[in-house]
PDB file of N, CA and C in Angstrom:
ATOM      1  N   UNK A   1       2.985  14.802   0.201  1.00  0.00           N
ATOM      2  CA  UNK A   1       3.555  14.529  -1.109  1.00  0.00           C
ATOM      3  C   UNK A   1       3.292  13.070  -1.497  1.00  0.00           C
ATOM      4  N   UNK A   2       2.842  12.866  -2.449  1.00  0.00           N
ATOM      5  CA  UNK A   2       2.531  11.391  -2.809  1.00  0.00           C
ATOM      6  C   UNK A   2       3.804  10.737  -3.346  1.00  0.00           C
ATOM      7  N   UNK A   3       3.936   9.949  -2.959  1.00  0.00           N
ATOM      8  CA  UNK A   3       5.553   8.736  -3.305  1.00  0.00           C
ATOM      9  C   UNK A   3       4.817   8.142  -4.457  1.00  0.00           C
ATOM     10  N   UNK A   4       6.103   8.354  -5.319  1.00  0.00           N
ATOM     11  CA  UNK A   4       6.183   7.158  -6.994  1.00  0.00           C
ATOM     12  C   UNK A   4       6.379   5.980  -5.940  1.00  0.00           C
ATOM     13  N   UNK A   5       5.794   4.967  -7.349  1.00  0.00           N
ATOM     14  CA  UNK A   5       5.841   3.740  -6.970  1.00  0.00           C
ATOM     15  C   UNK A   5       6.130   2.776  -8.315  1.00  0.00           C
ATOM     16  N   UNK A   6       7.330   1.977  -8.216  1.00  0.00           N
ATOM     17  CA  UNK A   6       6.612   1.319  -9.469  1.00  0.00           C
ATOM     18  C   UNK A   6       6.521  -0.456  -9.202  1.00  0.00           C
ATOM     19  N   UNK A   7       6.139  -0.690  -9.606  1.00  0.00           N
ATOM     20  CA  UNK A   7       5.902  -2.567 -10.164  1.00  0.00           C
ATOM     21  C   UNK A   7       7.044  -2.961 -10.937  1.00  0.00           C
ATOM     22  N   UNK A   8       8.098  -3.447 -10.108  1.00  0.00           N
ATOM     23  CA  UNK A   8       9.323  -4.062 -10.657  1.00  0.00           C
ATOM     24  C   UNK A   8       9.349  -5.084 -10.857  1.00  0.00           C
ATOM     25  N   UNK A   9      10.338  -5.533 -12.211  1.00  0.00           N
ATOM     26  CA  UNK A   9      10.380  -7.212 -11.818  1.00  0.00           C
ATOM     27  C   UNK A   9      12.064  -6.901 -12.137  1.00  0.00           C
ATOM     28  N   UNK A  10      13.096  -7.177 -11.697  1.00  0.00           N
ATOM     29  CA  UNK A  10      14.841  -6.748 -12.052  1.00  0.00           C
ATOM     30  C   UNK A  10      15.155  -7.539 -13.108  1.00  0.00           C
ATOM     31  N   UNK A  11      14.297  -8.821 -13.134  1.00  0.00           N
ATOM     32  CA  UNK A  11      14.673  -9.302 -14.462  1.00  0.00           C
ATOM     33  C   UNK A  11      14.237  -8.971 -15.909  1.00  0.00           C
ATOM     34  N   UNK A  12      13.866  -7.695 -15.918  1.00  0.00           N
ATOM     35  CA  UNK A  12      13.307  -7.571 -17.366  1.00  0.00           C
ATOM     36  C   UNK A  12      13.662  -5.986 -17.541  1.00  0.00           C
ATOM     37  N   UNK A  13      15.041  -6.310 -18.796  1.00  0.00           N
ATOM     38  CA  UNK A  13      15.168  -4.690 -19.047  1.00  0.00           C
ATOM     39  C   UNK A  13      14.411  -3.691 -18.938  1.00  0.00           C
ATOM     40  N   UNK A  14      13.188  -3.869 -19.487  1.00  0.00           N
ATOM     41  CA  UNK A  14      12.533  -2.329 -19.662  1.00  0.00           C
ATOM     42  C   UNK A  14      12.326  -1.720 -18.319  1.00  0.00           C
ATOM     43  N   UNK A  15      11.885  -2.898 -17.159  1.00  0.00           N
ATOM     44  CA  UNK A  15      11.448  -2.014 -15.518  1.00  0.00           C
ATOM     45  C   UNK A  15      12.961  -1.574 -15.022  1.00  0.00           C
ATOM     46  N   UNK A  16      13.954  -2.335 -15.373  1.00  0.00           N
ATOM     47  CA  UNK A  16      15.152  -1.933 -15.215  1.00  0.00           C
ATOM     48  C   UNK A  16      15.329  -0.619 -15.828  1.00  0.00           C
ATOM     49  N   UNK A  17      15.314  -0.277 -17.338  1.00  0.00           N
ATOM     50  CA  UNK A  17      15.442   1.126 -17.602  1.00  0.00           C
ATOM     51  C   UNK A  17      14.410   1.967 -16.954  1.00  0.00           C
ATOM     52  N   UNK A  18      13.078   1.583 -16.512  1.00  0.00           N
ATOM     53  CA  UNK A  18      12.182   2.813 -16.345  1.00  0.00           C
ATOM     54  C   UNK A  18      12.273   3.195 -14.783  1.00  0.00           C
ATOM     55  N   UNK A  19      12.981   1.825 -13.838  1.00  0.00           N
ATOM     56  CA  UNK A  19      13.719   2.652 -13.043  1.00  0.00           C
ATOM     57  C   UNK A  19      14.778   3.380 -12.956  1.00  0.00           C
ATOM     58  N   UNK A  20      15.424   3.303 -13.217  1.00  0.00           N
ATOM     59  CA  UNK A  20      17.001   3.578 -13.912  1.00  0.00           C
ATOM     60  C   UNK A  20      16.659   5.627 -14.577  1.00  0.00           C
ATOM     61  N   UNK A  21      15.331   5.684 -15.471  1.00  0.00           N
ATOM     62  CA  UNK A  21      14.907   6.497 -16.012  1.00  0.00           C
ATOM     63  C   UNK A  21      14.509   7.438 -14.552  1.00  0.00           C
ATOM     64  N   UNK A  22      13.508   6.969 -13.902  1.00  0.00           N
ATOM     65  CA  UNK A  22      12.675   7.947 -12.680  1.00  0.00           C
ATOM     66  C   UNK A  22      13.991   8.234 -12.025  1.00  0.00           C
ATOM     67  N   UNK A  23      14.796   7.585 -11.139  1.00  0.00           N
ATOM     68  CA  UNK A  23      16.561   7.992 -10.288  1.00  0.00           C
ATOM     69  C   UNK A  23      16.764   8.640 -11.188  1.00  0.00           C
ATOM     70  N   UNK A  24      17.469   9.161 -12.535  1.00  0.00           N
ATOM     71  CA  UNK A  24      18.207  10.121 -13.306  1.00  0.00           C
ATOM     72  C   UNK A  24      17.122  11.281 -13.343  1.00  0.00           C
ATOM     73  N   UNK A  25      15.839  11.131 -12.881  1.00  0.00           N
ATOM     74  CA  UNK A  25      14.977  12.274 -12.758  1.00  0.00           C
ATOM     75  C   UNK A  25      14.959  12.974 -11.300  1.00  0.00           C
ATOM     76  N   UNK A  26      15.431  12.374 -10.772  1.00  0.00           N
ATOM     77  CA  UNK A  26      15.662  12.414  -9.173  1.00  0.00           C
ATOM     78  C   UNK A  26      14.973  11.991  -8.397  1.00  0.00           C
ATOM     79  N   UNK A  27      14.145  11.319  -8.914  1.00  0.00           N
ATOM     80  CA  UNK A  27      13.177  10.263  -8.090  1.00  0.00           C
ATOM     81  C   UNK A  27      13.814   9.270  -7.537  1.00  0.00           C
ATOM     82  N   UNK A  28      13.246   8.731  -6.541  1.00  0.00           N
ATOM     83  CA  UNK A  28      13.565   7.369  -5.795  1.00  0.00           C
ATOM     84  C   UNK A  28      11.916   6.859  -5.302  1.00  0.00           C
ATOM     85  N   UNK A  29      11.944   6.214  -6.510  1.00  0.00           N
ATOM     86  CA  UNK A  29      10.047   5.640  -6.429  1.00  0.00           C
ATOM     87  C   UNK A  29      10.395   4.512  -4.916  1.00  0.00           C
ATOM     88  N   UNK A  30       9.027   4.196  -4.982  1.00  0.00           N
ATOM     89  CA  UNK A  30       9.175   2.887  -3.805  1.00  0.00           C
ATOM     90  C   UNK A  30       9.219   1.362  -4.714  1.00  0.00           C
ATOM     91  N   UNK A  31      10.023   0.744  -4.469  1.00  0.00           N
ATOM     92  CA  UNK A  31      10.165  -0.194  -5.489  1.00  0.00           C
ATOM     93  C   UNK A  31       9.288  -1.456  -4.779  1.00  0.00           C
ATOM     94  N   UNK A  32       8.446  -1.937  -5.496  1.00  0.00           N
ATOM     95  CA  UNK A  32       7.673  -2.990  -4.830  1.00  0.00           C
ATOM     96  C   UNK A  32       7.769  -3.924  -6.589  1.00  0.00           C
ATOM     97  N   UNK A  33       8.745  -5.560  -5.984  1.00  0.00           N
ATOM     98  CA  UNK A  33       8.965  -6.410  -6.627  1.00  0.00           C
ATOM     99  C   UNK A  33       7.292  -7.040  -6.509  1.00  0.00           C
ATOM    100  N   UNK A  34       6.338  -7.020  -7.730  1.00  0.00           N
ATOM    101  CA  UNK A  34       5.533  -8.002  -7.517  1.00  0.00           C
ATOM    102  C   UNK A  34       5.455  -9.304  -7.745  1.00  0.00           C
ATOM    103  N   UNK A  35       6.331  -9.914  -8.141  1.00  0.00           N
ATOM    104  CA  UNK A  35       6.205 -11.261  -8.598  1.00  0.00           C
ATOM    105  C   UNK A  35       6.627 -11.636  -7.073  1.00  0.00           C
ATOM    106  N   UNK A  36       7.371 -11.398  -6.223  1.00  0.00           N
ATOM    107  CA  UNK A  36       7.830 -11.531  -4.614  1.00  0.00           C
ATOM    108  C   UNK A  36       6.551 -11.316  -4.131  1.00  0.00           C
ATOM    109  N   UNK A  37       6.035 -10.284  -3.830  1.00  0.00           N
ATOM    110  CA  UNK A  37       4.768  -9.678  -3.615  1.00  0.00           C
ATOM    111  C   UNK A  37       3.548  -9.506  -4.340  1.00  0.00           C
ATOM    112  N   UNK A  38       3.130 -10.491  -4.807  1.00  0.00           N
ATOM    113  CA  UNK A  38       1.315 -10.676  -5.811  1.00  0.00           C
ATOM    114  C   UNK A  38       0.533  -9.350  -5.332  1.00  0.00           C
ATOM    115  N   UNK A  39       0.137  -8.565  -6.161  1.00  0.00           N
ATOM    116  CA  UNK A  39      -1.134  -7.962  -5.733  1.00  0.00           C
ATOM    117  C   UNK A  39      -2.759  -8.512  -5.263  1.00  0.00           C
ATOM    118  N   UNK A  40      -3.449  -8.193  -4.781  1.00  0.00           N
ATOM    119  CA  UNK A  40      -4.615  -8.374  -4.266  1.00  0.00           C
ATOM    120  C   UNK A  40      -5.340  -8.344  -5.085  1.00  0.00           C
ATOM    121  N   UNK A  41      -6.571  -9.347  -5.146  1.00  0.00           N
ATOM    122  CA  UNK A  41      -7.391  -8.722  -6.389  1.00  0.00           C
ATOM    123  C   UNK A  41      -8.388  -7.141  -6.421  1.00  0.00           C
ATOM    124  N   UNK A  42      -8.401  -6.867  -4.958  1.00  0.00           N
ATOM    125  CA  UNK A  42      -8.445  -5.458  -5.116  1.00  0.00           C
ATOM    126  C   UNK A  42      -7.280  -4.684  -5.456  1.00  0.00           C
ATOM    127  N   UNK A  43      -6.101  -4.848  -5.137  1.00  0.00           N
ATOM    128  CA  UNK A  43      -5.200  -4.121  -5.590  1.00  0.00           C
ATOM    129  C   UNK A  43      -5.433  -3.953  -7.218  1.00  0.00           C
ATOM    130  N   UNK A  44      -5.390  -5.257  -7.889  1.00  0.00           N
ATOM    131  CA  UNK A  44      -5.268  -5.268  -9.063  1.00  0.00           C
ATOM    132  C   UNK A  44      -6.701  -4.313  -9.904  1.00  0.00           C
ATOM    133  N   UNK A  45      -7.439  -4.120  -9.182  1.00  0.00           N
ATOM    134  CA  UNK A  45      -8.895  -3.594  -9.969  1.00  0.00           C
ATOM    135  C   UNK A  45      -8.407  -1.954  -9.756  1.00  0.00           C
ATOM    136  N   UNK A  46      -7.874  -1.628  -8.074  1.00  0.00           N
ATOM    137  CA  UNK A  46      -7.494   0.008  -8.380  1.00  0.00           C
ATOM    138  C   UNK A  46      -6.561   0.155  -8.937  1.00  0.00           C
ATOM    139  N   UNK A  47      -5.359  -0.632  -9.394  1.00  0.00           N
ATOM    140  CA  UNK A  47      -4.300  -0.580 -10.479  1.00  0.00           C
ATOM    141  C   UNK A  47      -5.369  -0.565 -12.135  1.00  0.00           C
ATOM    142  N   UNK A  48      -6.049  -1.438 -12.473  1.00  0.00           N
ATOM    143  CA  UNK A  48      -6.676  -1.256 -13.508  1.00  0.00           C
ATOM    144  C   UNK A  48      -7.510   0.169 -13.326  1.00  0.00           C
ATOM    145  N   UNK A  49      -8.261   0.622 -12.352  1.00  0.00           N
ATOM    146  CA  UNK A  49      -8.577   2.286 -12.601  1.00  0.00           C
ATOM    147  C   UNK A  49      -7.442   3.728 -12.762  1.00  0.00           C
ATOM    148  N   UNK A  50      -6.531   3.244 -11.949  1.00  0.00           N
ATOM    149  CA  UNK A  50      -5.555   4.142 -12.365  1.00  0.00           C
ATOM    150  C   UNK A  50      -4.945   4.083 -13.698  1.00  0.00           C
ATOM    151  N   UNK A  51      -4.634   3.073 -14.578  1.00  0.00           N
ATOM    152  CA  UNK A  51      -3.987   2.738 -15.336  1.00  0.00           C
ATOM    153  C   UNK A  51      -5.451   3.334 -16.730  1.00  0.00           C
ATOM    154  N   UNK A  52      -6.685   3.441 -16.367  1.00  0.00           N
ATOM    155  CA  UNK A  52      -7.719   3.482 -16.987  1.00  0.00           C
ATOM    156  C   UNK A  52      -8.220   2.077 -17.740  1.00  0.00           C
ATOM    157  N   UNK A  53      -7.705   1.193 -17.497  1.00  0.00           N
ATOM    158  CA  UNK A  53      -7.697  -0.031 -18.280  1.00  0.00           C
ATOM    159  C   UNK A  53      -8.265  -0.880 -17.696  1.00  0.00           C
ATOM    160  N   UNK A  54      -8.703  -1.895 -18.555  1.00  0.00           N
ATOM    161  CA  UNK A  54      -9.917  -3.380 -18.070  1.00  0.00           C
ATOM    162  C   UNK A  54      -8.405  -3.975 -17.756  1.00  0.00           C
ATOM    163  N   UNK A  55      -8.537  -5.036 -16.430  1.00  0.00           N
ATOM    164  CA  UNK A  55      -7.335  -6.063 -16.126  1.00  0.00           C
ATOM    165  C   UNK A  55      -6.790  -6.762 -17.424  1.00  0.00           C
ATOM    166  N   UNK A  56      -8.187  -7.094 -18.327  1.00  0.00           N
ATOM    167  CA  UNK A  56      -7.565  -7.795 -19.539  1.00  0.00           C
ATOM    168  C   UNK A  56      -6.463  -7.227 -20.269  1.00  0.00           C
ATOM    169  N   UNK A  57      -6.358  -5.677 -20.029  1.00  0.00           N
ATOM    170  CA  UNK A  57      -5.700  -4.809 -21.230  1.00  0.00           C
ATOM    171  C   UNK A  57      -4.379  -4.189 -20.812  1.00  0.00           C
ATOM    172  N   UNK A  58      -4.059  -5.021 -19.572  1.00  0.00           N
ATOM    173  CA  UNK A  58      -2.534  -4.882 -19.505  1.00  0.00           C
ATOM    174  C   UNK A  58      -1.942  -6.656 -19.159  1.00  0.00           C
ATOM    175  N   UNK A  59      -2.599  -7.376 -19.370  1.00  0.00           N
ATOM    176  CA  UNK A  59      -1.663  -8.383 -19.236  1.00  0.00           C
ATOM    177  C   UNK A  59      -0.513  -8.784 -20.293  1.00  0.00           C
ATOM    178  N   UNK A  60       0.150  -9.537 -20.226  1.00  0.00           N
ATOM    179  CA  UNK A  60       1.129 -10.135 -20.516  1.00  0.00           C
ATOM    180  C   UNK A  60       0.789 -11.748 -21.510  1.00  0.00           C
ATOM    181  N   UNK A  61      -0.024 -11.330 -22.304  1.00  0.00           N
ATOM    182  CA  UNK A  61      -0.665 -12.359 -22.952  1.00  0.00           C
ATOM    183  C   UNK A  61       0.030 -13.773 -23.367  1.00  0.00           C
ATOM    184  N   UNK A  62       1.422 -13.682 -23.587  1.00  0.00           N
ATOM    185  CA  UNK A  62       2.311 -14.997 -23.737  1.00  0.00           C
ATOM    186  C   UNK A  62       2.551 -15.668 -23.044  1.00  0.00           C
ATOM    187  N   UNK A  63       2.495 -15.439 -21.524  1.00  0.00           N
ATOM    188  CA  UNK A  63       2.948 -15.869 -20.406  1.00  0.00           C
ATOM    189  C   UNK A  63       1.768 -17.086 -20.462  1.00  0.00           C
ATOM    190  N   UNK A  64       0.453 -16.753 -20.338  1.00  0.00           N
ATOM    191  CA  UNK A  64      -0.457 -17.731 -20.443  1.00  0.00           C
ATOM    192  C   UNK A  64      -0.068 -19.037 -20.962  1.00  0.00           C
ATOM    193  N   UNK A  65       0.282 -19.321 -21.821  1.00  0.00           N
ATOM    194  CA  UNK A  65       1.276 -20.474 -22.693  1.00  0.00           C
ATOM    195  C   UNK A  65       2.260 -20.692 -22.070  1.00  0.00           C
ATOM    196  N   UNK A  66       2.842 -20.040 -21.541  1.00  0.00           N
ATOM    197  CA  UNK A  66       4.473 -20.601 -20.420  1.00  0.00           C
ATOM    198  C   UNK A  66       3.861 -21.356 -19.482  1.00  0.00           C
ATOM    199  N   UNK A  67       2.722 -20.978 -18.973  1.00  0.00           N
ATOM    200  CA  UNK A  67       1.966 -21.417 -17.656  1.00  0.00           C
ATOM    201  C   UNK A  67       1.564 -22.391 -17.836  1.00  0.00           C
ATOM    202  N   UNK A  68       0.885 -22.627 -18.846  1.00  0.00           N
ATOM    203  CA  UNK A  68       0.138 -23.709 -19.348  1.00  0.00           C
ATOM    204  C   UNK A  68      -1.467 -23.495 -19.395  1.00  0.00           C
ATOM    205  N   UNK A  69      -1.734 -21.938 -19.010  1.00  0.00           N
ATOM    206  CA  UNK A  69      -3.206 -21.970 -18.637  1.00  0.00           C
ATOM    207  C   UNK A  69      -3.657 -21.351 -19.819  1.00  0.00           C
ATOM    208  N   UNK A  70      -5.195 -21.082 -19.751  1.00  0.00           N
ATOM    209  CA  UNK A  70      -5.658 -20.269 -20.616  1.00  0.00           C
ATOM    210  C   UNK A  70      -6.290 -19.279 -19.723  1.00  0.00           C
ATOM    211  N   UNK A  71      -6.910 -18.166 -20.551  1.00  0.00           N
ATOM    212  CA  UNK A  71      -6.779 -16.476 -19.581  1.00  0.00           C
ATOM    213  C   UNK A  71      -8.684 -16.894 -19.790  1.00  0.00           C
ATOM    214  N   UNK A  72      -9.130 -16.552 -18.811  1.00  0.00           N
ATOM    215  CA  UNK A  72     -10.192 -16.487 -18.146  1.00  0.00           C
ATOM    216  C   UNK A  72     -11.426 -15.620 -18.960  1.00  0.00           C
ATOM    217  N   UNK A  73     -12.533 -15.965 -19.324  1.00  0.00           N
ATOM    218  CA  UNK A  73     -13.502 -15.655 -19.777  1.00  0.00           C
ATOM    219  C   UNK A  73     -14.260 -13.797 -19.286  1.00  0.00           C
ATOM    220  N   UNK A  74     -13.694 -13.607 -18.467  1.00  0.00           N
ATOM    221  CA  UNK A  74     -14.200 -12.819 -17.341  1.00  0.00           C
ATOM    222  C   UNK A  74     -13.558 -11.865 -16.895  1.00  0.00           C
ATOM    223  N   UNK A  75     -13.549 -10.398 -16.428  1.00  0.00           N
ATOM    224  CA  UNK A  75     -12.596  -9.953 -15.680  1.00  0.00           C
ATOM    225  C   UNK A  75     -12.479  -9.886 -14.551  1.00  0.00           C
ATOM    226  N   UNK A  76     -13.499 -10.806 -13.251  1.00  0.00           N
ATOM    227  CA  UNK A  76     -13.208 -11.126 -12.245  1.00  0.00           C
ATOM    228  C   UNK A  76     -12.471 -12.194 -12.197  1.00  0.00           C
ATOM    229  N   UNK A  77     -12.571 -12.865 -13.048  1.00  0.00           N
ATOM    230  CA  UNK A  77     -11.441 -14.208 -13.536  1.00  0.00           C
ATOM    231  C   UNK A  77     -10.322 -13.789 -13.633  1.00  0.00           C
ATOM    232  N   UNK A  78      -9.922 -13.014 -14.806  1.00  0.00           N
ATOM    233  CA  UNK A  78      -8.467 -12.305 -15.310  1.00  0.00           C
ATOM    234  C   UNK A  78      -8.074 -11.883 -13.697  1.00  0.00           C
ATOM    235  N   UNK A  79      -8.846 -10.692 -13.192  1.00  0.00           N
ATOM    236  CA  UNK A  79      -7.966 -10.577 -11.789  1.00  0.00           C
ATOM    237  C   UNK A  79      -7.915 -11.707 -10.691  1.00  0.00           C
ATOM    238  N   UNK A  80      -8.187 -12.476 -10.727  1.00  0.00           N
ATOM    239  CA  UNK A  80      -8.040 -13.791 -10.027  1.00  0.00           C
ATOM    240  C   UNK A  80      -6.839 -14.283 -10.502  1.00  0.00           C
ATOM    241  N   UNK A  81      -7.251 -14.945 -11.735  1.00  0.00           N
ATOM    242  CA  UNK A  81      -5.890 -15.821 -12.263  1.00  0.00           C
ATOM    243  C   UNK A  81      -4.498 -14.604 -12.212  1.00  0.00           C
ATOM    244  N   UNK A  82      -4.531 -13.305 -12.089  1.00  0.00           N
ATOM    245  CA  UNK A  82      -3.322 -12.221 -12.125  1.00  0.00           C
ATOM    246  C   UNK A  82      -2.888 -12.014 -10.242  1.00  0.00           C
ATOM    247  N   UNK A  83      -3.936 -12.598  -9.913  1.00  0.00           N
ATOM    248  CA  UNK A  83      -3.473 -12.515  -8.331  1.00  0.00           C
ATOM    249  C   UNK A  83      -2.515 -13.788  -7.908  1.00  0.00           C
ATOM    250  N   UNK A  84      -2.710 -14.248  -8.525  1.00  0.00           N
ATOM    251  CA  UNK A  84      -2.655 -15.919  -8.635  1.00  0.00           C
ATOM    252  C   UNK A  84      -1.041 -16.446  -9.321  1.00  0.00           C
ATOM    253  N   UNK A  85      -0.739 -15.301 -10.467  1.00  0.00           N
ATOM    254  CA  UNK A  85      -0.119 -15.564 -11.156  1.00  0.00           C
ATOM    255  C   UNK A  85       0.367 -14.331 -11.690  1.00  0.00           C
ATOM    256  N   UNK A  86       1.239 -13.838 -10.781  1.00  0.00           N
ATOM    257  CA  UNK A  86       1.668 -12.265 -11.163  1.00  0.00           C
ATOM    258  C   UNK A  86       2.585 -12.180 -12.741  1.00  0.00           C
ATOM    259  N   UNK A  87       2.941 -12.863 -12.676  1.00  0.00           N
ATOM    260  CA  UNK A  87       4.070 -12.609 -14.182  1.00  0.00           C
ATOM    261  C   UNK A  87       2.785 -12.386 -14.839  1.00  0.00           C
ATOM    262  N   UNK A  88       1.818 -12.617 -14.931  1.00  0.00           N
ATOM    263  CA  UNK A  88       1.029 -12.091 -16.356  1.00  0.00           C
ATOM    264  C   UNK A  88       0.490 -10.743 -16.130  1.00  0.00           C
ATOM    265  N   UNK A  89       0.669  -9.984 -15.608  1.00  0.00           N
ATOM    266  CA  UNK A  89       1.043  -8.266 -15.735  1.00  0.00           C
ATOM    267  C   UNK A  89       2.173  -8.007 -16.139  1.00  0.00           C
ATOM    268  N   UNK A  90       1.788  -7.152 -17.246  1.00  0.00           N
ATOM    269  CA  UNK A  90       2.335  -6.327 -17.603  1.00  0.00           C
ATOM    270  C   UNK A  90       3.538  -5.673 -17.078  1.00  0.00           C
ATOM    271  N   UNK A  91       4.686  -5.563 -17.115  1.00  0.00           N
ATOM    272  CA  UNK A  91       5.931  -4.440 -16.821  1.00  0.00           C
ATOM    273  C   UNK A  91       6.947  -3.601 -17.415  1.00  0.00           C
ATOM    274  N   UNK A  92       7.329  -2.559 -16.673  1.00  0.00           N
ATOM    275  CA  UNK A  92       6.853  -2.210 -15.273  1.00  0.00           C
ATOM    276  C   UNK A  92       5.544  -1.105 -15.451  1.00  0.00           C
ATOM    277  N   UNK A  93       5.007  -1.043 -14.295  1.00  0.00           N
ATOM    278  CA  UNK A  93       3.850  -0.214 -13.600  1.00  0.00           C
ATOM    279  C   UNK A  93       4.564   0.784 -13.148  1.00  0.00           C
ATOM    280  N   UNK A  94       4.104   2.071 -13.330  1.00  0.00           N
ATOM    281  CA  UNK A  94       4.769   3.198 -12.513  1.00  0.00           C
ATOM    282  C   UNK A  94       3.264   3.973 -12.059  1.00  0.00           C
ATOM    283  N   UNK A  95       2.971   3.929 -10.630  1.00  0.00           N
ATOM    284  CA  UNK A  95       1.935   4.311 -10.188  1.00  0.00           C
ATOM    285  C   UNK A  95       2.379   6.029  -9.196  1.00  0.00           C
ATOM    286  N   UNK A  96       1.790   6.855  -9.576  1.00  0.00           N
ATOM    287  CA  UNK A  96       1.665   8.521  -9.292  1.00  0.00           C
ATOM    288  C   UNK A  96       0.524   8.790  -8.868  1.00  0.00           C
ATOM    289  N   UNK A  97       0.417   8.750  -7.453  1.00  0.00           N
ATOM    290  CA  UNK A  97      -0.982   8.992  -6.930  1.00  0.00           C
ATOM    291  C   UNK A  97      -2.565   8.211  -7.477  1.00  0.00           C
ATOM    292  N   UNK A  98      -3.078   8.812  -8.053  1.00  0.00           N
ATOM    293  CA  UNK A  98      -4.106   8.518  -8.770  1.00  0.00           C
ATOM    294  C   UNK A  98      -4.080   7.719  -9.864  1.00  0.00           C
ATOM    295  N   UNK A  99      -2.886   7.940 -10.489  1.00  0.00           N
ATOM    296  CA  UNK A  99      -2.639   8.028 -12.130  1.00  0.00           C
ATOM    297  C   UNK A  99      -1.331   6.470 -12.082  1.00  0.00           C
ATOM    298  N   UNK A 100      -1.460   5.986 -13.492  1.00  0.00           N
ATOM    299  CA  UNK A 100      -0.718   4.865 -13.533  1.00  0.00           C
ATOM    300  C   UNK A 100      -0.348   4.717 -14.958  1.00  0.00           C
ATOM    301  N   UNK A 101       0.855   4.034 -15.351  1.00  0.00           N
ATOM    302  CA  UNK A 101       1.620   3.840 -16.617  1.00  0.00           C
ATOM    303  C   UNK A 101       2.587   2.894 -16.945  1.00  0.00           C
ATOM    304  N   UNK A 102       1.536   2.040 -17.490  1.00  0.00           N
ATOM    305  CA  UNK A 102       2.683   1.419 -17.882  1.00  0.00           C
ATOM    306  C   UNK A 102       4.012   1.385 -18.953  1.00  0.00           C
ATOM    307  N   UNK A 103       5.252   1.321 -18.309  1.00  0.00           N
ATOM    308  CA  UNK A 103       6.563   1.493 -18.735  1.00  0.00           C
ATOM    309  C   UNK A 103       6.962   0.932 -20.386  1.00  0.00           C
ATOM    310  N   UNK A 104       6.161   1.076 -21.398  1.00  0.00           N
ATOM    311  CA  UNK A 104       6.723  -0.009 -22.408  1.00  0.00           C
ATOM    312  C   UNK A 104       5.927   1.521 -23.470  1.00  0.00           C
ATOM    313  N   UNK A 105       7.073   1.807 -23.983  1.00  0.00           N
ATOM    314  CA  UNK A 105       8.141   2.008 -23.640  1.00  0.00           C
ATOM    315  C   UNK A 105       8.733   2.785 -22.282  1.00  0.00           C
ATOM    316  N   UNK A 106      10.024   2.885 -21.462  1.00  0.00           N
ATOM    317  CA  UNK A 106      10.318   3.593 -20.325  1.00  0.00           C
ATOM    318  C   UNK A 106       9.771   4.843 -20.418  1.00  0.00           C
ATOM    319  N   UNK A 107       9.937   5.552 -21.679  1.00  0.00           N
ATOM    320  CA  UNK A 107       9.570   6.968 -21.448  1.00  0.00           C
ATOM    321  C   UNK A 107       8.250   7.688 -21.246  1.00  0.00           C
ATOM    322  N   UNK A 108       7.180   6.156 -21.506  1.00  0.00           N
ATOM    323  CA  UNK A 108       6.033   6.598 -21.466  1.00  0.00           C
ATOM    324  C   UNK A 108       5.617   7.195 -19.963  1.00  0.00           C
ATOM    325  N   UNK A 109       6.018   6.660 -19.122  1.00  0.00           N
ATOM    326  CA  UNK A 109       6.028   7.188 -17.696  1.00  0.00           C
ATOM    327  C   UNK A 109       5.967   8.387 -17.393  1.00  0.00           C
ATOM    328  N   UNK A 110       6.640   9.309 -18.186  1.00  0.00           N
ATOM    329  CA  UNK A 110       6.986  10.382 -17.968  1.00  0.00           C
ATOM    330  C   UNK A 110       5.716  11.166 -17.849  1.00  0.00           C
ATOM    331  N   UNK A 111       4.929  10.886 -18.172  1.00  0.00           N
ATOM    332  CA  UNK A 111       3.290  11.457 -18.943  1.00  0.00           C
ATOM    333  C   UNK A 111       2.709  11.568 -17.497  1.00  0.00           C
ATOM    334  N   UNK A 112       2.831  10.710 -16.424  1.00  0.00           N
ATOM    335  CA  UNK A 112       2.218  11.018 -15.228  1.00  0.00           C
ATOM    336  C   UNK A 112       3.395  11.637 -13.668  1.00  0.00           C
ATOM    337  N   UNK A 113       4.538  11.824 -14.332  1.00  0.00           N
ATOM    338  CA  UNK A 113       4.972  12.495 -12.909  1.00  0.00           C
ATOM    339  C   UNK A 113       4.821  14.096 -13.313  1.00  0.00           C
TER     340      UNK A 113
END
């Protein structure tokens, strides 16, 4: 049986509701805090195939400006500087085997369990 998983951060309502959402489904995903835990930049490239998306097309584009940086020319760059600097993904991630979704809104999730 493949275990839900999602990409939490507790400080940001929506991963809060879209966990909150999977438990009232009777799920108990595996909760992996990434900002505690950075993904790999391989992690981050099979998260961008599951998700179907270029790394560029789930970041967190404002954060760049909190940071002080600017986002990278490149998408071996983008997953560098996102390994580097997890708050600029996107949340939350709800990963289902193969398949991946991001939570904005919570209910979009629903589309892959």
């Amino acid at each position: 049986m493949v275990k839900i998983e999602i990409l939490h951060n507790p400080r940001c309502s929506k991963s809060r509701q879209t966990l909150e959402l999977l438990r009232n489904k009777g799920l108990e995903p595996k909760v992996t805090e990434y900002l505690d835990t950075p993904l790999s930049g391989e992690e981050i490239h099979a998260l961008a195939d599951k998700l179907g998306l270029q790394p560029s097309e789930f970041l967190r584009k404002g954060e760049f400006a909190k940071l002080g940086i600017t986002m990278a020319d490149t998408e071996a760059g983008i997953v560098e500087m996102t390994s580097e600097h997890p708050i600029l993904i996107e949340r939350p991630v709800v990963i289902n085997g193969d398949k991946a979704k991001v939570g904005r809104p919570p209910e979009s999730v629903l589309e892959i369990l």
